[in-house]
N, C-alpha and C. Protein backbone atom coordinates (compact mmCIF):
# COMPACT_ATOMS: atom_id res chain seq x y z
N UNK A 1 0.84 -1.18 0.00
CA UNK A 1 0.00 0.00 0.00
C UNK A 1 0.88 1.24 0.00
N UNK A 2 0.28 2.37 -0.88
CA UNK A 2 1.50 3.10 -0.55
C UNK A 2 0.56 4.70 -0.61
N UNK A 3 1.28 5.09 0.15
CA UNK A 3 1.41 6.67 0.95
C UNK A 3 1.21 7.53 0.27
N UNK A 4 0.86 8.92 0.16
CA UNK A 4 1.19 10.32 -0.57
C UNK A 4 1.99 10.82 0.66
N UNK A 5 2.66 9.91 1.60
CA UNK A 5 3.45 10.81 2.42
C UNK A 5 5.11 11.94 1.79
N UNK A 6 5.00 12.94 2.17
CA UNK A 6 6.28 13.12 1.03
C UNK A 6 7.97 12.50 1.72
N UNK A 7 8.63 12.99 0.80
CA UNK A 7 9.92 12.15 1.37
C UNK A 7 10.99 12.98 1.03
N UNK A 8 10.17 14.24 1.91
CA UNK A 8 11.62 15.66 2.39
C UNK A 8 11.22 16.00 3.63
N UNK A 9 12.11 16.54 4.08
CA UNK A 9 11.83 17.36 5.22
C UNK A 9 11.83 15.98 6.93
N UNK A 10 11.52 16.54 7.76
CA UNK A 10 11.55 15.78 8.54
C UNK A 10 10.20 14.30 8.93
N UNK A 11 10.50 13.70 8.18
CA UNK A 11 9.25 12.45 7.92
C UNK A 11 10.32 11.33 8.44
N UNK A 12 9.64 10.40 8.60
CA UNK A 12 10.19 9.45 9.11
C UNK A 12 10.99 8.52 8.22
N UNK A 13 10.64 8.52 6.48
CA UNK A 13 11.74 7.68 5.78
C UNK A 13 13.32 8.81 5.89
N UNK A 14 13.12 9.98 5.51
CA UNK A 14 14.17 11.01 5.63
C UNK A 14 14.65 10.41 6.62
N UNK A 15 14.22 10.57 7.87
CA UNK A 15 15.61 10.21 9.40
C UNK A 15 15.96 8.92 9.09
N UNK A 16 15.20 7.93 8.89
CA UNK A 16 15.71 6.70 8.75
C UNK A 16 17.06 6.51 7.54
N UNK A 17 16.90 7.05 6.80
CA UNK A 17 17.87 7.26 5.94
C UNK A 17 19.27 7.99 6.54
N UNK A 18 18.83 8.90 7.15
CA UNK A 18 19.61 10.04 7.54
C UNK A 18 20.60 9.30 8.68
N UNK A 19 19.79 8.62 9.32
CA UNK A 19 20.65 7.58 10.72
C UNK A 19 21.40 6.48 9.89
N UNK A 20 21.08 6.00 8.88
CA UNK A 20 21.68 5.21 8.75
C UNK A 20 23.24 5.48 7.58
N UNK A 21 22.56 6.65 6.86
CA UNK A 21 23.82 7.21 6.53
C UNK A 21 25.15 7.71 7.65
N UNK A 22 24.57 8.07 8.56
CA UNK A 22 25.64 8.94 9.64
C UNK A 22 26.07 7.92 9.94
N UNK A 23 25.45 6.81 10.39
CA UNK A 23 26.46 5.53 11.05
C UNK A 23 27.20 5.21 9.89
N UNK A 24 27.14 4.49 8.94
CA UNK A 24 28.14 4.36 7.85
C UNK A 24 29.49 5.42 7.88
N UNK A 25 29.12 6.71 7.67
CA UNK A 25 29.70 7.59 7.88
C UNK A 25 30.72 7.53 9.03
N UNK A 26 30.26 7.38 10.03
CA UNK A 26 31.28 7.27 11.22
C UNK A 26 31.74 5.93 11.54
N UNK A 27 31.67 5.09 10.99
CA UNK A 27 32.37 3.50 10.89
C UNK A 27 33.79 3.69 9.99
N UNK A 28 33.00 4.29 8.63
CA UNK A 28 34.22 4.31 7.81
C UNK A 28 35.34 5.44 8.18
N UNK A 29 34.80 6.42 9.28
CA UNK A 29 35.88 7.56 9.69
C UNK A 29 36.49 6.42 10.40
N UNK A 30 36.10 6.49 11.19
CA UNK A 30 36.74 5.43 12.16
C UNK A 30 37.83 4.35 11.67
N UNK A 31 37.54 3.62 10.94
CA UNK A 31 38.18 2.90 10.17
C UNK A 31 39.00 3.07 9.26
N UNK A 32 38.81 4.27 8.63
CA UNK A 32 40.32 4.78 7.95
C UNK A 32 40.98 5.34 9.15
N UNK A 33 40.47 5.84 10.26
CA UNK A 33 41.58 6.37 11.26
C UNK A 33 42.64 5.35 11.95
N UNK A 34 41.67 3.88 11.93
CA UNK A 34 42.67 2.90 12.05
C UNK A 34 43.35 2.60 11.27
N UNK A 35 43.22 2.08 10.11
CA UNK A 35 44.16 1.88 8.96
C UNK A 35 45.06 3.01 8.44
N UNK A 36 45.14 4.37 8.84
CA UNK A 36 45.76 4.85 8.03
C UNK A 36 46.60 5.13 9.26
N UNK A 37 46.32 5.40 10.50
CA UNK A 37 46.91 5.54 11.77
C UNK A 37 46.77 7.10 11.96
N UNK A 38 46.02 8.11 11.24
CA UNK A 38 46.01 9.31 11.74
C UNK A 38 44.90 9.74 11.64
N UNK A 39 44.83 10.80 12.27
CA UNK A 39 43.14 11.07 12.51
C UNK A 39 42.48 11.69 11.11
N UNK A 40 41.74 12.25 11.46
CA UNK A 40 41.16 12.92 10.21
C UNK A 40 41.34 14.54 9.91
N UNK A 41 41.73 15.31 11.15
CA UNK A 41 42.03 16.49 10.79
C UNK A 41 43.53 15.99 9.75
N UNK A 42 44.50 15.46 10.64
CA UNK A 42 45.57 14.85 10.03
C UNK A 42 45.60 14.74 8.81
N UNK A 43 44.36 13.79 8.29
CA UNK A 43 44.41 13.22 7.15
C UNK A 43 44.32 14.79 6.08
N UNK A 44 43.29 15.35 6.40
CA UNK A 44 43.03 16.46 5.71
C UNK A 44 43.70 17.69 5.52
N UNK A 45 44.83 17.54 6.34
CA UNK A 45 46.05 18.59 6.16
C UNK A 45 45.80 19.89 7.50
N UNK A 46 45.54 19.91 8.21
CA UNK A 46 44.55 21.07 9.12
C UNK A 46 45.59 20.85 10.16
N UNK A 47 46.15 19.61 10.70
CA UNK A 47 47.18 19.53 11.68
C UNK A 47 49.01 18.77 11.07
C-alpha cells in the first residue's frame, strides 16, 4: 500500500535514511583512522 506521504523534510523515511547514513559515515571515519593511523584532521592537512 503506498502513501502520498512526502519524502523531504523531517518524515520518518528522511531520518531513517539520515541515521543510517551517519552511522556508515562514522564506521568508515573510524576505520580509515585505524588503517591509516592518523586522525582525520591529520588526514586532511589542518594539523
Amino acid at each position: 500500500m503506498e502513501t502520498n506521504e512526502s519524502k523531504f523534510g523531517f518524515v520518518s523515511f528522511a531520518e531513517t535514511w539520515n541515521g543510517r547514513l551517519a552511522m556508515l559515515g562514522f564506521v568508515i571515519g573510524v576505520a580509515t583512522e585505524f588503517l591509516t593511523g592518523q586522525g582525520i584532521l591529520s588526514q586532511i592537512g589542518l594539523m
